[in-house]
PDB file of N, CA and C in Angstrom:
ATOM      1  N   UNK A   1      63.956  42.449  42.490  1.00  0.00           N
ATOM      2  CA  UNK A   1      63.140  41.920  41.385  1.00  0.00           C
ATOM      3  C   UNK A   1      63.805  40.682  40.801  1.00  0.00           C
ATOM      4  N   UNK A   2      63.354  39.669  40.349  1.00  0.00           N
ATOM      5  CA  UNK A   2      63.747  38.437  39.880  1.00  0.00           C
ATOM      6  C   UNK A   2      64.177  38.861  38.677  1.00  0.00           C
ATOM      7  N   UNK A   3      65.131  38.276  38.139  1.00  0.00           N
ATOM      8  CA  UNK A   3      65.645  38.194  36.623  1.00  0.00           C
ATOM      9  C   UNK A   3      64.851  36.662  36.335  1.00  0.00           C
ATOM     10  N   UNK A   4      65.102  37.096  35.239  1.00  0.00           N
ATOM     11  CA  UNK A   4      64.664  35.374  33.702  1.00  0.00           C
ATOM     12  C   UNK A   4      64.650  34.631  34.210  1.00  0.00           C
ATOM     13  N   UNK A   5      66.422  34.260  34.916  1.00  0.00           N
ATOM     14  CA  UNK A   5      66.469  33.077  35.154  1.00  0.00           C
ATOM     15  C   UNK A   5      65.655  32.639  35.959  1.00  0.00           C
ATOM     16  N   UNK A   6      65.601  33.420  37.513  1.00  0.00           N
ATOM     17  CA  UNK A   6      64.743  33.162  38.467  1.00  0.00           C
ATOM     18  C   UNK A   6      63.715  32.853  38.110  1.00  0.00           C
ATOM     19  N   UNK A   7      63.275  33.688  37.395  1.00  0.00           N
ATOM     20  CA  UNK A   7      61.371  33.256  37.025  1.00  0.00           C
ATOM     21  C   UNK A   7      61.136  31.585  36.595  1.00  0.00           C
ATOM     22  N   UNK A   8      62.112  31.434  35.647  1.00  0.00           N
ATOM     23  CA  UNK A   8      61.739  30.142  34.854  1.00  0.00           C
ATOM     24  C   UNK A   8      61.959  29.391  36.256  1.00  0.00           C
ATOM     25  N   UNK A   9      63.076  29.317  36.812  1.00  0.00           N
ATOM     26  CA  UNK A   9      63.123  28.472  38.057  1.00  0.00           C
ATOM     27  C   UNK A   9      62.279  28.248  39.017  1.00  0.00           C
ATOM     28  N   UNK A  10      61.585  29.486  39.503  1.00  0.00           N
ATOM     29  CA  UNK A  10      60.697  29.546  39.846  1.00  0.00           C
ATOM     30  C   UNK A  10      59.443  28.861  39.453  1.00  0.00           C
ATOM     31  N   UNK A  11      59.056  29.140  37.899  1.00  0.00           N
ATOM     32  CA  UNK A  11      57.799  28.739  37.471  1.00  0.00           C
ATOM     33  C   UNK A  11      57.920  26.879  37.360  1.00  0.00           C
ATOM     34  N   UNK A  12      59.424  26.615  36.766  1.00  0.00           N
ATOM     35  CA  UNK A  12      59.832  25.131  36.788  1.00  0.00           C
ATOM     36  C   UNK A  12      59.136  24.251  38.258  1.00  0.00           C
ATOM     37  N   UNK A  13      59.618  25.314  39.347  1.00  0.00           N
ATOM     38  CA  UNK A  13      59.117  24.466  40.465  1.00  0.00           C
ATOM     39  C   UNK A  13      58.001  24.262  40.833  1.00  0.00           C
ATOM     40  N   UNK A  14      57.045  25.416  40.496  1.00  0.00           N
ATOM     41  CA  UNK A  14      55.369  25.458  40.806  1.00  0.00           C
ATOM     42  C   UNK A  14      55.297  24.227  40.008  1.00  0.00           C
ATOM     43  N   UNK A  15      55.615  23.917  38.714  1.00  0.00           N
ATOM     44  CA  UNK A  15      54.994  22.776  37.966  1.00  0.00           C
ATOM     45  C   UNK A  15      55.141  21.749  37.970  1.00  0.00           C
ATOM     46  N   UNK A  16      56.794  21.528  38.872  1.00  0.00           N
ATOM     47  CA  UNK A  16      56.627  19.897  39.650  1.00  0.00           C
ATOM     48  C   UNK A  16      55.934  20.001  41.022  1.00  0.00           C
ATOM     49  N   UNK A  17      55.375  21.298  41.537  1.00  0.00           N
ATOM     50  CA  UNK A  17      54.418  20.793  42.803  1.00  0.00           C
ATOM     51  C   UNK A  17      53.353  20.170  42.374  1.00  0.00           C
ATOM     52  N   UNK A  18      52.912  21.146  41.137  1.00  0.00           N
ATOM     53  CA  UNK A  18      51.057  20.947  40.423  1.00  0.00           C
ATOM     54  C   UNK A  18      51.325  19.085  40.282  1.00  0.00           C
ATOM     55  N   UNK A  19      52.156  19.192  39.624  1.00  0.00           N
ATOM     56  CA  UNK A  19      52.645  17.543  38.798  1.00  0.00           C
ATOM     57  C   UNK A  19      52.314  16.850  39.813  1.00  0.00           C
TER      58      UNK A  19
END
């Protein structure tokens, strides 16, 4: 399971693909 950090990192990167 991902911790915090992962997630935000995660979600950080979806939003420079969308970008």
């Amino acid at each position: 399971w991902l911790t915090k950090k992962q997630k935000r990192a995660l979600y950080e990167a979806l939003e420079k693909v969308k970008a």
